[in-house]
C-alpha atoms as a PDB file:
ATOM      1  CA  UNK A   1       0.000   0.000   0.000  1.00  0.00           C
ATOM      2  CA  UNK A   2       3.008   2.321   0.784  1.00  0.00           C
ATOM      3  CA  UNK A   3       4.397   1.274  -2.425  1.00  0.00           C
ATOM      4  CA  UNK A   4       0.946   2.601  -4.513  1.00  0.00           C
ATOM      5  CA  UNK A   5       0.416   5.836  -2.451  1.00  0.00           C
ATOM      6  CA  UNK A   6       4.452   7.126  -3.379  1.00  0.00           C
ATOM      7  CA  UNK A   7       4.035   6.123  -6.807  1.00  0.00           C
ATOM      8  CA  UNK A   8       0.624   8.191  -6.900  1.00  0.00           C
ATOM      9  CA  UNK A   9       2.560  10.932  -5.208  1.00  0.00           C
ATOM     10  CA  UNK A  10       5.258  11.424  -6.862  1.00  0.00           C
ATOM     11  CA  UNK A  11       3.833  10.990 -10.037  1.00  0.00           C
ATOM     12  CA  UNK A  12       0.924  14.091  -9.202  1.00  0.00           C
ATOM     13  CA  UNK A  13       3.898  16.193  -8.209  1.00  0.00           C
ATOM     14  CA  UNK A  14       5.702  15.944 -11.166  1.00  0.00           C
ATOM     15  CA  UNK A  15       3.184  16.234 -13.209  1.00  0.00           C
ATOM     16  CA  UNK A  16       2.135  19.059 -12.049  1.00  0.00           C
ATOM     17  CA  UNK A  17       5.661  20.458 -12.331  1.00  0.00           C
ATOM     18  CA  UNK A  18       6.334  22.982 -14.883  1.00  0.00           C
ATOM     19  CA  UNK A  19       8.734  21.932 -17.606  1.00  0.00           C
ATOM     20  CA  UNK A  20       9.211  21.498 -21.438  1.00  0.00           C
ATOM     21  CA  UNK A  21       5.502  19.575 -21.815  1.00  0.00           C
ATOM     22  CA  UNK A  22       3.467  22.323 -19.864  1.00  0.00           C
ATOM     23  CA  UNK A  23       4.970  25.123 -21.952  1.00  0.00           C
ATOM     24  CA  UNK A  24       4.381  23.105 -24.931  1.00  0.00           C
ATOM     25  CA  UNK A  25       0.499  22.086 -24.216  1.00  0.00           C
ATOM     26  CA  UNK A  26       0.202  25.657 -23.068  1.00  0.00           C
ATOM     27  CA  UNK A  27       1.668  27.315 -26.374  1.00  0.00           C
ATOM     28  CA  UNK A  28      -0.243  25.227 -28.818  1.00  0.00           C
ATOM     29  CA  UNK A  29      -3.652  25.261 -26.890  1.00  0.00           C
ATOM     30  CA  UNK A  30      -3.276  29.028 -26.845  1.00  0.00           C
ATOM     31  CA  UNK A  31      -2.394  29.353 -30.146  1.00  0.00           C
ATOM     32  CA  UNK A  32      -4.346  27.178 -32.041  1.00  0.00           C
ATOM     33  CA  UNK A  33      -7.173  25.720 -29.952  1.00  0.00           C
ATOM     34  CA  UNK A  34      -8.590  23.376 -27.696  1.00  0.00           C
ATOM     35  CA  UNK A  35      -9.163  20.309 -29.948  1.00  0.00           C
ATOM     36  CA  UNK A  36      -5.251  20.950 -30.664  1.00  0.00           C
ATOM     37  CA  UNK A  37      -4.237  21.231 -27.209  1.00  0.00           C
ATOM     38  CA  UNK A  38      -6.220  18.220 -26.407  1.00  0.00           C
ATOM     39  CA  UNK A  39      -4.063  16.074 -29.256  1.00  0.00           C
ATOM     40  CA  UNK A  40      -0.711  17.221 -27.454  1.00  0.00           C
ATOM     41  CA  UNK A  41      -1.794  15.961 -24.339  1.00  0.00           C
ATOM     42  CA  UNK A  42      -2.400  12.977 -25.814  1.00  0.00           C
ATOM     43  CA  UNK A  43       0.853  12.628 -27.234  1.00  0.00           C
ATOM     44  CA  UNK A  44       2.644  13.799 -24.210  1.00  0.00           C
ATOM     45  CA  UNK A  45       1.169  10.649 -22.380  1.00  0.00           C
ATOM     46  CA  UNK A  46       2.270   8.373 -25.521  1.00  0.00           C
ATOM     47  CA  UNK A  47       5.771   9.789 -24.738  1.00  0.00           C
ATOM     48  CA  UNK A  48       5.677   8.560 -21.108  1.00  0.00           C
ATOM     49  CA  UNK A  49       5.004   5.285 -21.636  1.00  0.00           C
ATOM     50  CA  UNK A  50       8.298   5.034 -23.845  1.00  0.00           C
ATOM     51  CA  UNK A  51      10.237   5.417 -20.614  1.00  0.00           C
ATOM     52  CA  UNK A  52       8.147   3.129 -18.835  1.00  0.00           C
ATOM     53  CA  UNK A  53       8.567   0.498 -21.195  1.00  0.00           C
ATOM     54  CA  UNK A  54      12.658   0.497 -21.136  1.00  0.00           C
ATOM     55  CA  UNK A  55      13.074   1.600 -17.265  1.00  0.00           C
ATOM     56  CA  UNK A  56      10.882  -1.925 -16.611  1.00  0.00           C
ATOM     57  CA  UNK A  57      13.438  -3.868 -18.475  1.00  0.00           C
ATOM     58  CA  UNK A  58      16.051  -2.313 -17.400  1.00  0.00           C
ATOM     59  CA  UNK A  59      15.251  -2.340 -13.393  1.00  0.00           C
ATOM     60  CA  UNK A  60      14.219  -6.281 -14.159  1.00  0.00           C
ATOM     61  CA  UNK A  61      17.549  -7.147 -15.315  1.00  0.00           C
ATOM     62  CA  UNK A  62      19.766  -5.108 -12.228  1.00  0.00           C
ATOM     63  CA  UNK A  63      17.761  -6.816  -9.774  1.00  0.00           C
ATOM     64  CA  UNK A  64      17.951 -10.096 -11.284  1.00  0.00           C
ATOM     65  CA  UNK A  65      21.818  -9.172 -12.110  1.00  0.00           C
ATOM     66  CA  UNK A  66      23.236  -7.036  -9.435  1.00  0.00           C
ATOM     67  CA  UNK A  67      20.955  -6.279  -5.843  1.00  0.00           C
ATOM     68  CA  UNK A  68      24.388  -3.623  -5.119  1.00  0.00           C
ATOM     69  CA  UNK A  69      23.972  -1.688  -8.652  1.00  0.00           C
ATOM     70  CA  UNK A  70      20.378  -1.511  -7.917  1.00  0.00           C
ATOM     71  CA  UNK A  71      20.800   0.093  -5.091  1.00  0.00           C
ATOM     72  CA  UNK A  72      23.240   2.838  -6.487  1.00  0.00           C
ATOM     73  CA  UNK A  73      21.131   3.260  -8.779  1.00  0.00           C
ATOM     74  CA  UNK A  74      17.797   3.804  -6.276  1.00  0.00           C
ATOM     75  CA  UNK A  75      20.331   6.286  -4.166  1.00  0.00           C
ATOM     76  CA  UNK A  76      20.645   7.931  -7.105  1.00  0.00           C
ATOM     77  CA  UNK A  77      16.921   8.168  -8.207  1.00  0.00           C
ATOM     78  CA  UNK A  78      16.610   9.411  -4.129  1.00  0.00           C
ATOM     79  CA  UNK A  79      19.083  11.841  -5.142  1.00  0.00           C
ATOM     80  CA  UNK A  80      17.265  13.363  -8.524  1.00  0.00           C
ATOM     81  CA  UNK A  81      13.724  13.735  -6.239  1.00  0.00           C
ATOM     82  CA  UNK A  82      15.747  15.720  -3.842  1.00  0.00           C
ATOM     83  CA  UNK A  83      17.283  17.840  -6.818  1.00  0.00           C
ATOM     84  CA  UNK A  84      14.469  18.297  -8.541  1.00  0.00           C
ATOM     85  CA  UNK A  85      12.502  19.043  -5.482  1.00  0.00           C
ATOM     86  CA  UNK A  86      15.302  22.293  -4.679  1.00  0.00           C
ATOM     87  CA  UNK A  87      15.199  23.521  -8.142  1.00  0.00           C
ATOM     88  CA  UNK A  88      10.971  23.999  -8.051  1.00  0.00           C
ATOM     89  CA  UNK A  89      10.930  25.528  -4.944  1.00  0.00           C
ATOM     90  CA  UNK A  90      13.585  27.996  -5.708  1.00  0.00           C
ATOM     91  CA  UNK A  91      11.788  29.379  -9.270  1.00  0.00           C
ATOM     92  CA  UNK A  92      10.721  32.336  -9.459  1.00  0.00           C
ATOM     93  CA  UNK A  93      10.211  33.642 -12.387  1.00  0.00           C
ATOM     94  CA  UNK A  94       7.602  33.080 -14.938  1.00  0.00           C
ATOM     95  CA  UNK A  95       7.215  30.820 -17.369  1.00  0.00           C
ATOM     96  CA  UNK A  96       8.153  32.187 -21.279  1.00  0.00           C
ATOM     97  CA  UNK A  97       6.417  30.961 -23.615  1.00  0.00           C
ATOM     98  CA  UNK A  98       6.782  31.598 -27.384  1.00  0.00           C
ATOM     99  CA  UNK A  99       3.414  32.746 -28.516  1.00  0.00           C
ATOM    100  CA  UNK A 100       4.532  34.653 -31.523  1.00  0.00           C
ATOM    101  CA  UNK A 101       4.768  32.947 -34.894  1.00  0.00           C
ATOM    102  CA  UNK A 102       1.811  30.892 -35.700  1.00  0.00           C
ATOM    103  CA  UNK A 103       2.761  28.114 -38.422  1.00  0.00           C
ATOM    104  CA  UNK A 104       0.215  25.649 -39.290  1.00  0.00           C
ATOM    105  CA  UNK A 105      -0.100  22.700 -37.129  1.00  0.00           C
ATOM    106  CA  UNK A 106      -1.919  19.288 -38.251  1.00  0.00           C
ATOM    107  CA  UNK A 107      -3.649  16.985 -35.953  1.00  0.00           C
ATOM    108  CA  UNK A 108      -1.370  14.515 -36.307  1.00  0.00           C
ATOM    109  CA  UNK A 109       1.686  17.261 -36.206  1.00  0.00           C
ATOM    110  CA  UNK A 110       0.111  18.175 -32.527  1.00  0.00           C
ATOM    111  CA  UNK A 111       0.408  14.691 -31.569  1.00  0.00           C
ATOM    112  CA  UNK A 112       3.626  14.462 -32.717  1.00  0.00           C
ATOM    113  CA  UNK A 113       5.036  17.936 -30.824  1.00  0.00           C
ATOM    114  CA  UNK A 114       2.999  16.019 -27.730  1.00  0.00           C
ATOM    115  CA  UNK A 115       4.739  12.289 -27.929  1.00  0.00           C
ATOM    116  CA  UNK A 116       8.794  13.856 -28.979  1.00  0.00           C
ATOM    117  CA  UNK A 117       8.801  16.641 -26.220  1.00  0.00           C
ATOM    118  CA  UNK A 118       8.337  13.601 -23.652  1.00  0.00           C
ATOM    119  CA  UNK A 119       9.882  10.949 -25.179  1.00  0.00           C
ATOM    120  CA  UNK A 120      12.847  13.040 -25.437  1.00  0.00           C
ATOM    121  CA  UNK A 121      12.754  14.840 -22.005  1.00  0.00           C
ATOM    122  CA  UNK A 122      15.045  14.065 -19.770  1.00  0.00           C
ATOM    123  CA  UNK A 123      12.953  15.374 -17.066  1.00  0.00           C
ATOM    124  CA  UNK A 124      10.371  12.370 -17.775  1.00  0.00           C
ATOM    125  CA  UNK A 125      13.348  10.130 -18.163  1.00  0.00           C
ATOM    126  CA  UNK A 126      14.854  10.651 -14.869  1.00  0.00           C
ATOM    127  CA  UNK A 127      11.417  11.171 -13.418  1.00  0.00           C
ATOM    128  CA  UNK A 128      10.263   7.377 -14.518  1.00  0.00           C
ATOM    129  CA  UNK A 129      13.093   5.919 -13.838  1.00  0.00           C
ATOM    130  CA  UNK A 130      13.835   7.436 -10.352  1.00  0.00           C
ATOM    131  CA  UNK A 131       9.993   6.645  -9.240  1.00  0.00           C
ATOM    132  CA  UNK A 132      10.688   2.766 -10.354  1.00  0.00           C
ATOM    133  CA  UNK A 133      14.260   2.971  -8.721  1.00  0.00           C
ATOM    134  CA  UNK A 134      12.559   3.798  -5.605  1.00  0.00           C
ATOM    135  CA  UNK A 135       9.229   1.533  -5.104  1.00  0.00           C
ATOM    136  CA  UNK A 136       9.785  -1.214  -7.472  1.00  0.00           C
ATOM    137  CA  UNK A 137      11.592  -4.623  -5.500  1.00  0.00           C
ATOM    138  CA  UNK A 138      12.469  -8.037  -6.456  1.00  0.00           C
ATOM    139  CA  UNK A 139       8.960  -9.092  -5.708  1.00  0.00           C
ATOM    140  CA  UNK A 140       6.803  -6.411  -7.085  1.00  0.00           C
ATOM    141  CA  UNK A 141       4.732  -8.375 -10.164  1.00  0.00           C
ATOM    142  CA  UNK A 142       5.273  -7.465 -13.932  1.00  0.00           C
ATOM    143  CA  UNK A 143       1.465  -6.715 -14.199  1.00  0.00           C
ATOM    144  CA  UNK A 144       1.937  -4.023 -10.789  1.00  0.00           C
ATOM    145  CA  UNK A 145       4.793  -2.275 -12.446  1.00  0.00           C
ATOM    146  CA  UNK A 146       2.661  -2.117 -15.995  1.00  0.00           C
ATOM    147  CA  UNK A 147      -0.047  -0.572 -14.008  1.00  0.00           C
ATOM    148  CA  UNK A 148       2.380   1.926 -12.492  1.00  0.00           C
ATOM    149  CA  UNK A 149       3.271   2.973 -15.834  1.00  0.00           C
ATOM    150  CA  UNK A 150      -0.712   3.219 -17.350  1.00  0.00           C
ATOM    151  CA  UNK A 151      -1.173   5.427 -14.001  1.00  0.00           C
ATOM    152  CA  UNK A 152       2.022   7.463 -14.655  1.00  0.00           C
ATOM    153  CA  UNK A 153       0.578   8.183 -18.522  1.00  0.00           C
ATOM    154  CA  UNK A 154      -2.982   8.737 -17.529  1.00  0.00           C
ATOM    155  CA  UNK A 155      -1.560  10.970 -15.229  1.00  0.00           C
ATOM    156  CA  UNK A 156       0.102  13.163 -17.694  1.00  0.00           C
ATOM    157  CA  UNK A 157      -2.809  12.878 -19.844  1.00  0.00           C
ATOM    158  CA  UNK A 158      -5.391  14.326 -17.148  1.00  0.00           C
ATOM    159  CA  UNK A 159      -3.356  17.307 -15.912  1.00  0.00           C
ATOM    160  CA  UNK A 160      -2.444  18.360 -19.863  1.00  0.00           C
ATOM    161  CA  UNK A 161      -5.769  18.344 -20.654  1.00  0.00           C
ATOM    162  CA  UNK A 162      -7.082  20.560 -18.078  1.00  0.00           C
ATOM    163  CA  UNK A 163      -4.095  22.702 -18.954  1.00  0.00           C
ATOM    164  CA  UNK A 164      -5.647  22.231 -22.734  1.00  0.00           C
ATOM    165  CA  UNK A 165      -9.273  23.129 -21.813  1.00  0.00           C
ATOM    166  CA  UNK A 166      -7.792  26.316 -19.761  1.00  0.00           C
ATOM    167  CA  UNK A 167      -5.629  27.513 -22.224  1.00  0.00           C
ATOM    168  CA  UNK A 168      -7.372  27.010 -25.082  1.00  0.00           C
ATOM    169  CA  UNK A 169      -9.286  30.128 -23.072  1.00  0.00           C
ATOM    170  CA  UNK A 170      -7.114  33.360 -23.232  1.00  0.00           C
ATOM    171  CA  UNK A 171      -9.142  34.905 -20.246  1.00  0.00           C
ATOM    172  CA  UNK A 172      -7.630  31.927 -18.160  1.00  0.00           C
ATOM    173  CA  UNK A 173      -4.199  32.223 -19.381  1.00  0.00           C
ATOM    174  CA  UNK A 174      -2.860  34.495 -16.549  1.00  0.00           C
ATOM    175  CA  UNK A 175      -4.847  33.127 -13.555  1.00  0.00           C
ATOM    176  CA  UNK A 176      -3.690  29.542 -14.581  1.00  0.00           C
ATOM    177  CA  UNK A 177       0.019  30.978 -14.977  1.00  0.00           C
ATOM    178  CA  UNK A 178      -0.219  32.764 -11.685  1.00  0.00           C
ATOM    179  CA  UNK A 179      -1.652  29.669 -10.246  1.00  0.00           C
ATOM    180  CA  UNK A 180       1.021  26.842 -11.185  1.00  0.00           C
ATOM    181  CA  UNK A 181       3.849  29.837  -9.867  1.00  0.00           C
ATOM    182  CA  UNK A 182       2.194  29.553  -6.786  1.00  0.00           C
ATOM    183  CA  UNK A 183       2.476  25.950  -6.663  1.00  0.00           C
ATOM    184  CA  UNK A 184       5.891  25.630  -6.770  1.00  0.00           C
ATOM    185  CA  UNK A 185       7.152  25.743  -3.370  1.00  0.00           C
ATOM    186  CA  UNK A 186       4.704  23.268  -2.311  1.00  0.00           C
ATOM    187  CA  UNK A 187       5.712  21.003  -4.794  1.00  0.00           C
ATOM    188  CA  UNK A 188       9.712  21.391  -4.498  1.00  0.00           C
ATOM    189  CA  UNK A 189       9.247  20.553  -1.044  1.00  0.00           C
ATOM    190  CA  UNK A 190       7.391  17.389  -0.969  1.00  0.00           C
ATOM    191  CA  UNK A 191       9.780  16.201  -3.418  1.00  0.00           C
ATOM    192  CA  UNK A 192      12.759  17.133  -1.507  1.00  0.00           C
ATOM    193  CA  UNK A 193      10.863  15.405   2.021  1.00  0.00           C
ATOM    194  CA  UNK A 194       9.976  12.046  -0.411  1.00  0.00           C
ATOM    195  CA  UNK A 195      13.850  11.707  -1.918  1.00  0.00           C
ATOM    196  CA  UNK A 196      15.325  12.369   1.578  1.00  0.00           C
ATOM    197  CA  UNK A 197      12.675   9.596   2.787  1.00  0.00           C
ATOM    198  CA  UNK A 198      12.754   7.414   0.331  1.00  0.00           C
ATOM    199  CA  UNK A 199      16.739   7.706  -0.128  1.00  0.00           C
ATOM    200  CA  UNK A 200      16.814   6.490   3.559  1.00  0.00           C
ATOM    201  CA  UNK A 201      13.966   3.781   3.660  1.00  0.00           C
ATOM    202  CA  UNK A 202      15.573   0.021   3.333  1.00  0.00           C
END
C-alpha cells in the first residue's frame, strides 16, 4: 500500500511540475485551440510510456543481475527527487512561452510535438526511472509495475488536458500561470521530504 500511495505521489507532483511539456500544451492550446491542445496531451502521455517500457526492463535485469547496482542506482533516483525538489521551490520567475509565430499545425503534427517533447525529455526520463528505482523490488509483479506505468501516462494525460481546456481560453491564461507559480514551493518541497525519505527507507 506504501508502495501505490508514493508512486501516486510522486507521479501528481511531477506532473504538475512545470517543464518542457506544460509550456508546450500551453503554447499550442493558446495558439491554435482546444481540440489541438487536447491532441498534445495525448501525445505527451504516448511519450511517457516510452520510458516506462525500457526503465521496466532495465530495473528487471539489475535486480535479477546485481541487488548492489540496484541500489546505487535507487540512491541515485533518491538523489534526482531531492534535486528536482530544490530547483521547483527555488523558481521564481515566470514561465516564457513563445506565442509569436503561428505556423500551421496538423492533428497529427500536434500529436507528434505532444509524444517527442516527452519521449525526449530528460525530465520524464529521470522522473520514470527514479519513481521505479525507488518503489519497485524483487517481488513487485510485472502486471503491478505495468499498471504503475498506465497510471504514470494517464496521469500526464489528465493534468495536460485541463491545462488544454484552460488555455485554449485566453481569459484563463494568466490566472492559470499565476496559479502553477504559486504551486511551486509546495511542490519542491514534498519532493525534496519524499527523496530524503525514500533515499533512507531500506
Amino acid at each position: 500500500m506504501t508502495e501505490v500511495v508514493a508512486v501516486a505521489v510522486i507521479t501528481i507532483l511531477a506532473v504538475i511540475s512545470p517543464g518542457a511539456d506544460f509550456a508546450m500544451v500551453v503554447r499550442n492550446s493558446y495558439l491554435y485551440g482546444r481540440t489541438t491542445g487536447l491532441l498534445a496531451a495525448a501525445g505527451v502521455a504516448a511519450g511517457v510510456l516510452v520510458h516506462v517500457t525500457y526503465t521496466m526492463l532495465g530495473v528487471g535485469l539489475l535486480i535479477a543481475s546485481s541487488t548492489s547496482l540496484f541500489t546505487a542506482i535507487k540512491l541515485v533516483g533518491a538523489a534526482y527527487l531531492v534535486y528536482i525538489g530544490i530547483r521547483t521551490f527555488r523558481t521564481r520567475g515566470d514561465l516564457h512561452l513563445d506565442l509569436e509565430s503561428k505556423p500551421e499545425l496538423s492533428p497529427l503534427g500536434a500529436l507528434r510535438t505532444g509524444f517527442l517533447t516527452n519521449a525526449l525529455n530528460p525530465k520524464t526520463t529521470l522522473f520514470v526511472v527514479s519513481t521505479f528505482t525507488q518503489v519497485v523490488g524483487p517481488g513487485t509483479p510485472v502486471a503491478q509495475q505495468l499498471g504503475y506505468g498506465l497510471f504514470m501516462s494517464a496521469a500526464h494525460f489528465g493534468w495536460f488536458g485541463l491545462v488544454a481546456l484552460f488555455f485554449s481560453n485566453s481569459r484563463l491564461r494568466t490566472a492559470m500561470l499565476r496559479w502553477q507559480k504559486a504551486l511551486n514551493r509546495g511542490i519542491g518541497s514534498v519532493l525534496i521530504g519524499l527523496g530524503v525519505t525514500l533515499g533512507l527507507a531500506r
